[in-house]
C-alpha atoms as a PDB file:
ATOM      1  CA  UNK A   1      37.187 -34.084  10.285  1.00  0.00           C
ATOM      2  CA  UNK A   2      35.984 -36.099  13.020  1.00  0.00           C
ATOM      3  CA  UNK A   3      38.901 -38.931  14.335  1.00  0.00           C
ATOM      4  CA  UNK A   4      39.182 -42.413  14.224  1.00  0.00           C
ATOM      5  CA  UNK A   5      39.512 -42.573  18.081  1.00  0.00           C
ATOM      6  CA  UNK A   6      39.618 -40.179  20.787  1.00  0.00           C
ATOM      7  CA  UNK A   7      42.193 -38.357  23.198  1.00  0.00           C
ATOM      8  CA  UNK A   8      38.872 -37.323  25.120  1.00  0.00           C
ATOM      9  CA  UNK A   9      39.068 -38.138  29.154  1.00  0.00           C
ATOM     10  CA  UNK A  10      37.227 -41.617  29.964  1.00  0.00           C
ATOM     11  CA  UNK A  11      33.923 -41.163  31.085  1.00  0.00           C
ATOM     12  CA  UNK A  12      33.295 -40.838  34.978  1.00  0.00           C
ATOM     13  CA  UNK A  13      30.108 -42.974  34.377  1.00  0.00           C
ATOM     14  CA  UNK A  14      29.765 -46.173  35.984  1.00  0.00           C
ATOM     15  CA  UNK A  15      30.680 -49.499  33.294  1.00  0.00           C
ATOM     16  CA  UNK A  16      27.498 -50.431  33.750  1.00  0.00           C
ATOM     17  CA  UNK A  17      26.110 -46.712  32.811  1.00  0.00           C
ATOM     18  CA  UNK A  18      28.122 -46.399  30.054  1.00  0.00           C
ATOM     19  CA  UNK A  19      27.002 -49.680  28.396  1.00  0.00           C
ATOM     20  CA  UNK A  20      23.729 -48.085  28.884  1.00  0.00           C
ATOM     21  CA  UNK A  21      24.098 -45.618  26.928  1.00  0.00           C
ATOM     22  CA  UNK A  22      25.612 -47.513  24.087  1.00  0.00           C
ATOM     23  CA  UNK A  23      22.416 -49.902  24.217  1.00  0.00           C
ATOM     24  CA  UNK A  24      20.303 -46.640  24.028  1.00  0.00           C
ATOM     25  CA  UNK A  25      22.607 -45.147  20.874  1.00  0.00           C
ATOM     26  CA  UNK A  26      22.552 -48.765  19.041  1.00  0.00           C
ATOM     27  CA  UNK A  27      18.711 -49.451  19.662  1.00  0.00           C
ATOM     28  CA  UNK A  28      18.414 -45.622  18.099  1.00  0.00           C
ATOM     29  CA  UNK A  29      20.559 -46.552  15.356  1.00  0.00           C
ATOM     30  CA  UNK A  30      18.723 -49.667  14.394  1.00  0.00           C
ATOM     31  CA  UNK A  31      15.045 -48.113  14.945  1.00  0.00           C
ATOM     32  CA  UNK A  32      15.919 -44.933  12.680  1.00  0.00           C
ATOM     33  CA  UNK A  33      17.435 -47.395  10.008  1.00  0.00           C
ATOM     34  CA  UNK A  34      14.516 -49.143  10.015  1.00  0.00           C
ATOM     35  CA  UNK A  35      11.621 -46.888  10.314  1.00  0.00           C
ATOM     36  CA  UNK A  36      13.309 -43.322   9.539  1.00  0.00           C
ATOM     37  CA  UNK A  37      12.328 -41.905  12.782  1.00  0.00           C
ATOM     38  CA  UNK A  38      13.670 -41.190  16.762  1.00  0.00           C
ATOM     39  CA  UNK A  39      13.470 -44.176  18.586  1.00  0.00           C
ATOM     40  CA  UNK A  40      11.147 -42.809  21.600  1.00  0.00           C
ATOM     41  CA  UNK A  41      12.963 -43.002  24.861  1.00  0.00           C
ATOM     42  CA  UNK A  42      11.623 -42.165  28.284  1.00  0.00           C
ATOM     43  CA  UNK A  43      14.224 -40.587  30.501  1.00  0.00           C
ATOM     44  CA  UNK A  44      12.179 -41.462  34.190  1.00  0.00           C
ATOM     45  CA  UNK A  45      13.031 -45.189  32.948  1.00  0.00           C
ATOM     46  CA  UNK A  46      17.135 -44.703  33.388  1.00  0.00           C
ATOM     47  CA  UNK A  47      18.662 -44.241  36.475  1.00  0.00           C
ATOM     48  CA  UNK A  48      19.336 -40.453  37.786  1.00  0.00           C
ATOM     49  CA  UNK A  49      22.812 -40.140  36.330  1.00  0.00           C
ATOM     50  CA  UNK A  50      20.918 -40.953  33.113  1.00  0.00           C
ATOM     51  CA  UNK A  51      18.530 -38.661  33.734  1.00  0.00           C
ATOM     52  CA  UNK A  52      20.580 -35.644  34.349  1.00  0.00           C
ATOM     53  CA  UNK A  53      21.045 -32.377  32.046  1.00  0.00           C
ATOM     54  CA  UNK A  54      23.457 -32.543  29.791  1.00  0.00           C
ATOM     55  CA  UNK A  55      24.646 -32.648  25.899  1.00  0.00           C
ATOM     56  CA  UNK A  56      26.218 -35.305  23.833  1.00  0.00           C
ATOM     57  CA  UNK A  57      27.690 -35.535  20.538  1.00  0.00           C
ATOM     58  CA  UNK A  58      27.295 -39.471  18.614  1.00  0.00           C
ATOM     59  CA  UNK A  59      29.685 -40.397  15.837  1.00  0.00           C
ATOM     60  CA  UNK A  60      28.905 -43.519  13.843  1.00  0.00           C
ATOM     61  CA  UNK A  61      32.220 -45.507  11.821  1.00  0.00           C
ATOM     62  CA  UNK A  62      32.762 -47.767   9.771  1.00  0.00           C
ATOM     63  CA  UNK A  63      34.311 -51.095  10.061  1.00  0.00           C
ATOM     64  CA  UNK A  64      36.619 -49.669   7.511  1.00  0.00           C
ATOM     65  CA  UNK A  65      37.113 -46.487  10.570  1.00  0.00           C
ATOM     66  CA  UNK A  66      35.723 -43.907   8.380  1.00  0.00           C
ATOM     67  CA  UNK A  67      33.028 -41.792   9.306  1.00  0.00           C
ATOM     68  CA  UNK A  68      29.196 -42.475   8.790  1.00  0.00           C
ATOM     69  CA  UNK A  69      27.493 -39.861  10.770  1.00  0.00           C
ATOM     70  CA  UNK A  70      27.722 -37.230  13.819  1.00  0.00           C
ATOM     71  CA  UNK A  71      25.266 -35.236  15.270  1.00  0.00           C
ATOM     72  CA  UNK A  72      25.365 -33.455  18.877  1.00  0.00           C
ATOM     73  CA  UNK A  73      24.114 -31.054  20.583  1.00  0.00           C
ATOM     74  CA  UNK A  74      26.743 -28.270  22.101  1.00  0.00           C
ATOM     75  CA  UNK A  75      24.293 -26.635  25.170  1.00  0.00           C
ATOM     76  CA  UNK A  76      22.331 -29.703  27.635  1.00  0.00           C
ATOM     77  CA  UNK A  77      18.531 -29.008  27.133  1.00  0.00           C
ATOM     78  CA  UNK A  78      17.124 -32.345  28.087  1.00  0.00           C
ATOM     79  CA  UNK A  79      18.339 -35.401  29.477  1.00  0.00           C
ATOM     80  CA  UNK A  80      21.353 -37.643  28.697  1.00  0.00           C
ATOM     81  CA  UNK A  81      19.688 -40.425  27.431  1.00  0.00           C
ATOM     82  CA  UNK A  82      17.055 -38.674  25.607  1.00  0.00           C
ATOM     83  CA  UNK A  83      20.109 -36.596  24.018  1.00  0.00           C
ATOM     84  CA  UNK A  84      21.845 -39.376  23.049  1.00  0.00           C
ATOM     85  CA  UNK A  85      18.642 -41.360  21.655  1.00  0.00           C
ATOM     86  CA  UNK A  86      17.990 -38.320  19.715  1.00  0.00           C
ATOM     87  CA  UNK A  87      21.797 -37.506  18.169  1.00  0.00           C
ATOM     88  CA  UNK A  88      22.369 -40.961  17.237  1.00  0.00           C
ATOM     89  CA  UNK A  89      18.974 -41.448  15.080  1.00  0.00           C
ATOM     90  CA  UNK A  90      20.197 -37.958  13.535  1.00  0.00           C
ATOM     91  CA  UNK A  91      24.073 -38.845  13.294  1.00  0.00           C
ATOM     92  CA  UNK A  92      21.961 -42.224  11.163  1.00  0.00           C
ATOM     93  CA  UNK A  93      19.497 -40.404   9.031  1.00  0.00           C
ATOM     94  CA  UNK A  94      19.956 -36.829   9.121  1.00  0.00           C
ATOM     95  CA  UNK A  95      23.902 -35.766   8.783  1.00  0.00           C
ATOM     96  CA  UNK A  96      23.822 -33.575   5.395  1.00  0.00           C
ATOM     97  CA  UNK A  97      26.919 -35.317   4.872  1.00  0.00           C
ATOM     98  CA  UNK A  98      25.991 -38.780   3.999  1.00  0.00           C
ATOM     99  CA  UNK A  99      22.977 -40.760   2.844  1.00  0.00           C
ATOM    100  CA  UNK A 100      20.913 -42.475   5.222  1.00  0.00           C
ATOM    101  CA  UNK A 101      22.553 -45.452   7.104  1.00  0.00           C
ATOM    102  CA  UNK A 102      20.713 -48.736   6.044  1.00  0.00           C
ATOM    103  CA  UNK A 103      19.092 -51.525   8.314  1.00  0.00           C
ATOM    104  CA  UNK A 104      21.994 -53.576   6.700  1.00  0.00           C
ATOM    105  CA  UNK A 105      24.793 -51.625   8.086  1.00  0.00           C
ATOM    106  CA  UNK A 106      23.710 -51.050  11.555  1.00  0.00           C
ATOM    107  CA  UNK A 107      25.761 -54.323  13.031  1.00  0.00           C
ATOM    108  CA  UNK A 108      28.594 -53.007  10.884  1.00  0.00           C
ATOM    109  CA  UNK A 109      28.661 -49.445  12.607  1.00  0.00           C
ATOM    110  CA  UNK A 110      31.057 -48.416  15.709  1.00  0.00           C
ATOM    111  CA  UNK A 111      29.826 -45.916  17.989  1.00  0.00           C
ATOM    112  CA  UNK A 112      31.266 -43.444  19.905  1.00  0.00           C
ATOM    113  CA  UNK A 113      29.786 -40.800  22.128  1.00  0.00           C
ATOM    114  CA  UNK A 114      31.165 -37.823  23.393  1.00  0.00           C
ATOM    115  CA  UNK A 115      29.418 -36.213  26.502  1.00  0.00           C
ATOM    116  CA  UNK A 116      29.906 -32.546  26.870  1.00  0.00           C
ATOM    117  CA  UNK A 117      30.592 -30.136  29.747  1.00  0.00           C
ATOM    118  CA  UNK A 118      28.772 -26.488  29.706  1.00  0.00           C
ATOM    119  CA  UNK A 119      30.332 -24.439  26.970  1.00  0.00           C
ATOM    120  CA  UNK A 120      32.512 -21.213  28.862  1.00  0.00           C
ATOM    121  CA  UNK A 121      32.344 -18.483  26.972  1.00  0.00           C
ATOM    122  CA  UNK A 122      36.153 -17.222  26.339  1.00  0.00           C
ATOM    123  CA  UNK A 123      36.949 -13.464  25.943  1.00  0.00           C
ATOM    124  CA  UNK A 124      38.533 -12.939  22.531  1.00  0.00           C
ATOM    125  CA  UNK A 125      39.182  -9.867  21.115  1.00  0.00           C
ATOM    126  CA  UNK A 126      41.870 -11.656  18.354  1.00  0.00           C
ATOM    127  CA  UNK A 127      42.947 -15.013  16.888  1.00  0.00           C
ATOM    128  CA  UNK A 128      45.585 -14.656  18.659  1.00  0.00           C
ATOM    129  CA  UNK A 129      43.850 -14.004  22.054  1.00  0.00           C
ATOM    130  CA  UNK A 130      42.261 -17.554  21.173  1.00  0.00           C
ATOM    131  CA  UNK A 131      45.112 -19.381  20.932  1.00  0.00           C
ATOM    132  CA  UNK A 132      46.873 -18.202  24.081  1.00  0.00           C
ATOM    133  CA  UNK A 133      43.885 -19.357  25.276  1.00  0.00           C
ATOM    134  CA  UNK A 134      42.891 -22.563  24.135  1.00  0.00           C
ATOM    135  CA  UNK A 135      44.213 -25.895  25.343  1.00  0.00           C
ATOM    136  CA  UNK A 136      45.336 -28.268  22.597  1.00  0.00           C
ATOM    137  CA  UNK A 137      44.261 -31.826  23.103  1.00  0.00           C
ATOM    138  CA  UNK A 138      41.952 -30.737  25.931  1.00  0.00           C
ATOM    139  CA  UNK A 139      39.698 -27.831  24.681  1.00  0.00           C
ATOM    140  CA  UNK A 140      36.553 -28.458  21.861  1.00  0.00           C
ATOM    141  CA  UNK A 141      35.675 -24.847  20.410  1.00  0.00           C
ATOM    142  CA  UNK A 142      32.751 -23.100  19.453  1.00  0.00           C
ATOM    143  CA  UNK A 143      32.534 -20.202  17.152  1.00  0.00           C
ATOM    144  CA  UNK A 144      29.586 -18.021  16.413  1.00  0.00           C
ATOM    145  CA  UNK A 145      29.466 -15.340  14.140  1.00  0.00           C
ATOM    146  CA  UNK A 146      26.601 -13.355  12.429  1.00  0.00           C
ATOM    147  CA  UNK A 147      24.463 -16.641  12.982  1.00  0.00           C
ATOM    148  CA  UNK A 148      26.758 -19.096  12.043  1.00  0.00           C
ATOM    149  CA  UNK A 149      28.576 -21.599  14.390  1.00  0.00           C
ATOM    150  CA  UNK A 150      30.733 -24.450  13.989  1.00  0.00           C
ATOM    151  CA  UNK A 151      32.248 -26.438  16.316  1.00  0.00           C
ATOM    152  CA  UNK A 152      35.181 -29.286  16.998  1.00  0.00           C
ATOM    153  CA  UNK A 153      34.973 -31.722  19.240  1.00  0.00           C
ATOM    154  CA  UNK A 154      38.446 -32.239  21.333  1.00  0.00           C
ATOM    155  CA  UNK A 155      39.351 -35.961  19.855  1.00  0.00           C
ATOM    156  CA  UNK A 156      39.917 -33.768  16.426  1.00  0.00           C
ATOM    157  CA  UNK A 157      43.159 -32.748  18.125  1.00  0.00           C
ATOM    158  CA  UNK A 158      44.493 -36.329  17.089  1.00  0.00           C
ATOM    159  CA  UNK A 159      44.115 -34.770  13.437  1.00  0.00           C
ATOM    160  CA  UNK A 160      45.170 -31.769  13.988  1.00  0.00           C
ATOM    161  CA  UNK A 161      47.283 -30.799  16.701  1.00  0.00           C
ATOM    162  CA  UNK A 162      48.556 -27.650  15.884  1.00  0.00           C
ATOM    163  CA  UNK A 163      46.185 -24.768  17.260  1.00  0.00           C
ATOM    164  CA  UNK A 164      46.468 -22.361  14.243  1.00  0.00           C
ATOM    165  CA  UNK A 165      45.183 -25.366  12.349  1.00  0.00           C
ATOM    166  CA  UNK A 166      43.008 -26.049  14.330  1.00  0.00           C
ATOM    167  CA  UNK A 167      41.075 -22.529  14.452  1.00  0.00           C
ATOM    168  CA  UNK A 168      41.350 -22.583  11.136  1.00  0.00           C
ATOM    169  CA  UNK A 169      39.423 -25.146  10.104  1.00  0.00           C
ATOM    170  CA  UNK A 170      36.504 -24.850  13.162  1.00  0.00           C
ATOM    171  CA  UNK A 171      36.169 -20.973  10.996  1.00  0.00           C
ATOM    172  CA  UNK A 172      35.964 -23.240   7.683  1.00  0.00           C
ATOM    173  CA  UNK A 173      33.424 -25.105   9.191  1.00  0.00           C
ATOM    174  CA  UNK A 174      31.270 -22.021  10.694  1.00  0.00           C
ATOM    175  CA  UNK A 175      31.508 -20.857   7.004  1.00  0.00           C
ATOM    176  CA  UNK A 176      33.879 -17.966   7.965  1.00  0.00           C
ATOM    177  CA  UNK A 177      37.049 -16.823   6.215  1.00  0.00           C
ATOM    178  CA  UNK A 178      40.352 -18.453   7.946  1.00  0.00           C
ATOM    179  CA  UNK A 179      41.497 -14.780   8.028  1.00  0.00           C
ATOM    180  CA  UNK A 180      38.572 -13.189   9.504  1.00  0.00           C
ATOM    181  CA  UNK A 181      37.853 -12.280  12.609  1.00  0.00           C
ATOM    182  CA  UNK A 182      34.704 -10.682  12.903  1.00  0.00           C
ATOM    183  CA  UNK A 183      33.707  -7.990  15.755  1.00  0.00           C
ATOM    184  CA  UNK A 184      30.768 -10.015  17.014  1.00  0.00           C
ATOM    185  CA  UNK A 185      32.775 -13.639  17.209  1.00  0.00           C
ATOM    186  CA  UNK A 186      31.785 -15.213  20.378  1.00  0.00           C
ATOM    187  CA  UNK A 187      34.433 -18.396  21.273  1.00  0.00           C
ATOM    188  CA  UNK A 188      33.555 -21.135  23.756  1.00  0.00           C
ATOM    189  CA  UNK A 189      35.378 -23.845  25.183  1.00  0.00           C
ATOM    190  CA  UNK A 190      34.384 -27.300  26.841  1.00  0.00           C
ATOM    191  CA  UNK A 191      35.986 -30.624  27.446  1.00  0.00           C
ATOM    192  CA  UNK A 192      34.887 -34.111  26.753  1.00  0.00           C
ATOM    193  CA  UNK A 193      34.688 -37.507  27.753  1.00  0.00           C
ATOM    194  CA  UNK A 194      34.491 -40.347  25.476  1.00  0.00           C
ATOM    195  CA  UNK A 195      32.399 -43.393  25.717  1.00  0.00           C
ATOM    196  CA  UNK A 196      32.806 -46.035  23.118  1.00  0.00           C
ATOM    197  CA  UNK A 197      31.977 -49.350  21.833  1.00  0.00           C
ATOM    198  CA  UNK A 198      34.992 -52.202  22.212  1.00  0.00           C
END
């Protein structure tokens, strides 16, 4: 479900930071191709905005645009570049959806990162509490329920704009019912900004 491109905000990172990163996510790339492991990455060797807090989601594409892998992580528990080192060897080797990417597709691959502001929990008692609330082509959404949890990124509003939609296929993807709304659903919202390779 993930897009081809992205209606997420540019990134308030430096060029020269962002370029960074993408270094980082295509050395991870190649190094988990290769030798089917993280490519070890030592934040105190980036410079502080590196080296902040916060979460990232990687999507790998095809020269063709179609998806090859994305991994992220929704809450920041470790560094930026260690985050995004980490989700791109996973978005390479580990999405459930795909077989491993080879060493001979690396060069082929586009990547894309998303990085993440803190989740804020929404107060929901209804669907339709939700979509008052949410923000089309702003808001990615996070649904938990019983254990499960799916979220959408906000570049999948280019796919689907329409909010009902929308819900309705983040539920699909937390493995809920599009007509359910459990008592215990927890929603939360964050915004992105998109970093990508020319």
């Amino acid at each position: 479900m993930e897009p081809s491109s992205s209606t997420e905000s540019r990134s308030s990172l430096p060029a020269e930071l962002q370029a960074e990163l993408l270094r980082v996510a295509r050395a991870a790339v190649e190094h988990a191709a290769a030798h089917g492991r993280e490519l070890l990455v030592r934040a105190e060797d980036y410079p502080p905005p590196l080296r902040q807090v916060r979460s990232s989601f990687v999507t790998l594409r095809t020269p063709a645009d179609e998806l090859r892998g994305c991994i992220g992580t929704c809450w920041p528990r470790r560094s930026l570049v260690v985050d995004v080192a980490s989700n791109a060897c996973a978005a390479a080797i580990y999405d459930p959806r795909f077989a491993p990417v080879q060493v001979g597709e690396v060069a082929g691959l586009r990547i894309h990162i998303s990085l993440l502001t803190v989740p804020e929990r929404l107060t929901c008692l209804s669907e339709a509490d939700l979509l008052q609330q949410v923000r089309p082509g702003v808001d990615g959404l996070i649904l938990e329920s019983a254990g499960r949890r799916g979220t959408l990124l906000p570049a999948v509003w280019e796919v689907l704009p329409e909010a009902r939609e929308f819900v309705r296929q983040l539920k699909l993807k937390a493995g809920l019912a599009p007509a359910e709304w459990p008592a215990d659903m927890v929603v939360y919202r964050y915004t992105a900004e998109s970093i990508q390779e020319p």
